[in-house]
C-alpha atoms as a PDB file:
ATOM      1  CA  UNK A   1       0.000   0.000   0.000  1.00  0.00           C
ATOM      2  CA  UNK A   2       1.662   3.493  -1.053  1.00  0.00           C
ATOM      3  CA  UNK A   3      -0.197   5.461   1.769  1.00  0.00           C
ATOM      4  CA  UNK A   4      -2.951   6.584  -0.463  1.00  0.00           C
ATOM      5  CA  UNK A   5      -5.679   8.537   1.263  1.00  0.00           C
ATOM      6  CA  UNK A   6      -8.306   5.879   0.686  1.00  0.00           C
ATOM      7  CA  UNK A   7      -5.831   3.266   2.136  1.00  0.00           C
ATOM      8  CA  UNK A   8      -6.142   4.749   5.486  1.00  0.00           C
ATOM      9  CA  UNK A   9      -9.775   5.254   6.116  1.00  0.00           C
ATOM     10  CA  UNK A  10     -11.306   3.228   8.570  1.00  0.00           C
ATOM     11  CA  UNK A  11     -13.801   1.941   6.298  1.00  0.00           C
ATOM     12  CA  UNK A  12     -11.418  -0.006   4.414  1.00  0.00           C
ATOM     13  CA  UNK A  13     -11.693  -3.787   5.125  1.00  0.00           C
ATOM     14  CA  UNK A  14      -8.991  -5.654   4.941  1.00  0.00           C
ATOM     15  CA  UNK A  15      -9.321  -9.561   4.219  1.00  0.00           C
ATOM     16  CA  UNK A  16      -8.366 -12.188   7.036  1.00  0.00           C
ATOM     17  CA  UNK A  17      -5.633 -13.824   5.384  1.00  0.00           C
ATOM     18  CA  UNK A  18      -4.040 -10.681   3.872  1.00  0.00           C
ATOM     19  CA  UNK A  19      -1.088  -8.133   5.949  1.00  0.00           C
ATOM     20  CA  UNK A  20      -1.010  -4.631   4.668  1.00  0.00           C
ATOM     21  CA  UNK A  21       2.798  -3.450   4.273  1.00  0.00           C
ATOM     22  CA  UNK A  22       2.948   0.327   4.089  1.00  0.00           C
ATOM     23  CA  UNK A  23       6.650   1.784   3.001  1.00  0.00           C
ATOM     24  CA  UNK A  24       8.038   4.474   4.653  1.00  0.00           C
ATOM     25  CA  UNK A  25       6.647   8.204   3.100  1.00  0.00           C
ATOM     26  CA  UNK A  26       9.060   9.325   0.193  1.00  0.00           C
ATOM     27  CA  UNK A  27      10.021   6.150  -0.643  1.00  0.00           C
ATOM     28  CA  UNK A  28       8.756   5.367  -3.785  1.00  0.00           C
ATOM     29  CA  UNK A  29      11.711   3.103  -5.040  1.00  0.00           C
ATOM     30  CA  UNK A  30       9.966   0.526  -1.914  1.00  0.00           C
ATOM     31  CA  UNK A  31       7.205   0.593  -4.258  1.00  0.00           C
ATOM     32  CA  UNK A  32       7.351  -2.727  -6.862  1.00  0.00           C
ATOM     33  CA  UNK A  33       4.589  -0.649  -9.260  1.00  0.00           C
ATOM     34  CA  UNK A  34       7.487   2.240  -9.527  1.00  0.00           C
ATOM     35  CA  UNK A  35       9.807  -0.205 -11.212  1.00  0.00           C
ATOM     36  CA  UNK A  36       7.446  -1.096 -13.178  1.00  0.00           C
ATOM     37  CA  UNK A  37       6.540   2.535 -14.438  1.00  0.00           C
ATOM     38  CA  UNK A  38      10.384   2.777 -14.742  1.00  0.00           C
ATOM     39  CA  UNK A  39      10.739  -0.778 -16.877  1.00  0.00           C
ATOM     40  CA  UNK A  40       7.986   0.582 -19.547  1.00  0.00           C
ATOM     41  CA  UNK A  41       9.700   3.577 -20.863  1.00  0.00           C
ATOM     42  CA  UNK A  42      13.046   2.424 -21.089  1.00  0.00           C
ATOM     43  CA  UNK A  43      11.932  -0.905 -22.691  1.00  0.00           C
ATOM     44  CA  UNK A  44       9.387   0.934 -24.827  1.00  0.00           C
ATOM     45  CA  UNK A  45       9.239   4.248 -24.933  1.00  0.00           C
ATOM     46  CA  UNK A  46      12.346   5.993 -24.566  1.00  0.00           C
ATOM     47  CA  UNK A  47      14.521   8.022 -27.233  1.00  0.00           C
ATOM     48  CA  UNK A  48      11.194   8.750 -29.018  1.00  0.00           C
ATOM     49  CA  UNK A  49       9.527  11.765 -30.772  1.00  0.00           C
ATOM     50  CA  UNK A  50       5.692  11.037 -31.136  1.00  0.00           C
ATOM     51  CA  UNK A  51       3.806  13.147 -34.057  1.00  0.00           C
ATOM     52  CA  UNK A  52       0.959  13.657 -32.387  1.00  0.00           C
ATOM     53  CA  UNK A  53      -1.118  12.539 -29.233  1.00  0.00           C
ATOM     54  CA  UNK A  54      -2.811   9.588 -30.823  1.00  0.00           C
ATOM     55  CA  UNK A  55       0.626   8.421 -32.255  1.00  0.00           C
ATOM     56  CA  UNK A  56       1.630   8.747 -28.364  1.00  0.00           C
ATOM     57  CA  UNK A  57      -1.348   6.488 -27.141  1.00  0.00           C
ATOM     58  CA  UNK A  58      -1.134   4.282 -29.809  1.00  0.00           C
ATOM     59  CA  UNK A  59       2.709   3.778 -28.363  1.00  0.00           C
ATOM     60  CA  UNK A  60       1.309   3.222 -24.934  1.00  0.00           C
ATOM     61  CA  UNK A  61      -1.242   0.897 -25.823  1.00  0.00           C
ATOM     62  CA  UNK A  62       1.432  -1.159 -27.845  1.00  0.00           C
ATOM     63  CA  UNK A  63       3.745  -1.082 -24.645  1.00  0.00           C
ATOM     64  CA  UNK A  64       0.828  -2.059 -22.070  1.00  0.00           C
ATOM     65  CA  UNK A  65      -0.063  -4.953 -24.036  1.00  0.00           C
ATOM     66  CA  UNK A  66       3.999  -6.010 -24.456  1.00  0.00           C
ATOM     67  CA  UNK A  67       4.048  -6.200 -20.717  1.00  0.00           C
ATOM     68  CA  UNK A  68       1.182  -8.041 -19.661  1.00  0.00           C
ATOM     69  CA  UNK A  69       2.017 -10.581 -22.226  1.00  0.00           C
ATOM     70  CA  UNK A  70       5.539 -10.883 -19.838  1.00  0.00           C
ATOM     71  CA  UNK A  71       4.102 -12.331 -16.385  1.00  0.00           C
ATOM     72  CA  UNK A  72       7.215 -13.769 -15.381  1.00  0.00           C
ATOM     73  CA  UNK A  73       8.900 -10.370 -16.029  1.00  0.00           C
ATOM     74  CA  UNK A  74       6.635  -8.237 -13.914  1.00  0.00           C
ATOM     75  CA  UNK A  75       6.657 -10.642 -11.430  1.00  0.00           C
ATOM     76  CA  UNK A  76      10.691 -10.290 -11.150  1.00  0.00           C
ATOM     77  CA  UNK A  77      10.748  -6.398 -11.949  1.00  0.00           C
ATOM     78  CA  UNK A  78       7.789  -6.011  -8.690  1.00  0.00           C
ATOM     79  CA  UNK A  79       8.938  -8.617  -6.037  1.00  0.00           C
ATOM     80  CA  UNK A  80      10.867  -7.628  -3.050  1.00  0.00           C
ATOM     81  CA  UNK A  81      12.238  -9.936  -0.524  1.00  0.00           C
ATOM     82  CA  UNK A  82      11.586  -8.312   2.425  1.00  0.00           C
ATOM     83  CA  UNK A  83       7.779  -7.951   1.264  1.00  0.00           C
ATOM     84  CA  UNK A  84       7.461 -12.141   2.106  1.00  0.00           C
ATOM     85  CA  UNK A  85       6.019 -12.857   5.646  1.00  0.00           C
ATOM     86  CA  UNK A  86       6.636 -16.264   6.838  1.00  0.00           C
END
């Protein structure tokens, strides 16, 4: 959880068999969705001039769908060792 307002209300309901982890404030290299913003441009999108804003979405569309065809690879680019309990 990155501290989000709607993370901390107490209306939120957190299952039984799930832990909440919450990294320190400012710290957003803790967070495994960071790297992931990170991996997309430099895979994808980096070093490029777009001709217009559709060409631009069209180029994040095409990069979205080249990482969730990798599951292995976001699973490696998001884990974190100390994020295991048990």
């Amino acid at each position: 959880m990155d501290r989000a307002a709607w993370q901390a209300t107490s209306k939120l309901v957190m299952p039984d068999n799930m832990t909440s982890i919450r990294p320190p404030a400012h710290s957003p290299e803790l967070n495994p969705v960071e790297n992931i913003l990170q991996y997309m441009p430099a895979s994808w999108l980096s070093h490029r001039v777009f001709e217009s804003y559709d060409a631009l979405i069209d180029a994040l569309c095409e990069a979205w769908n080249k990482l969730i065809a990798l599951p292995d690879q976001i699973q490696s680019i998001g884990t974190r060792e100390w994020a295991h309990a048990g």
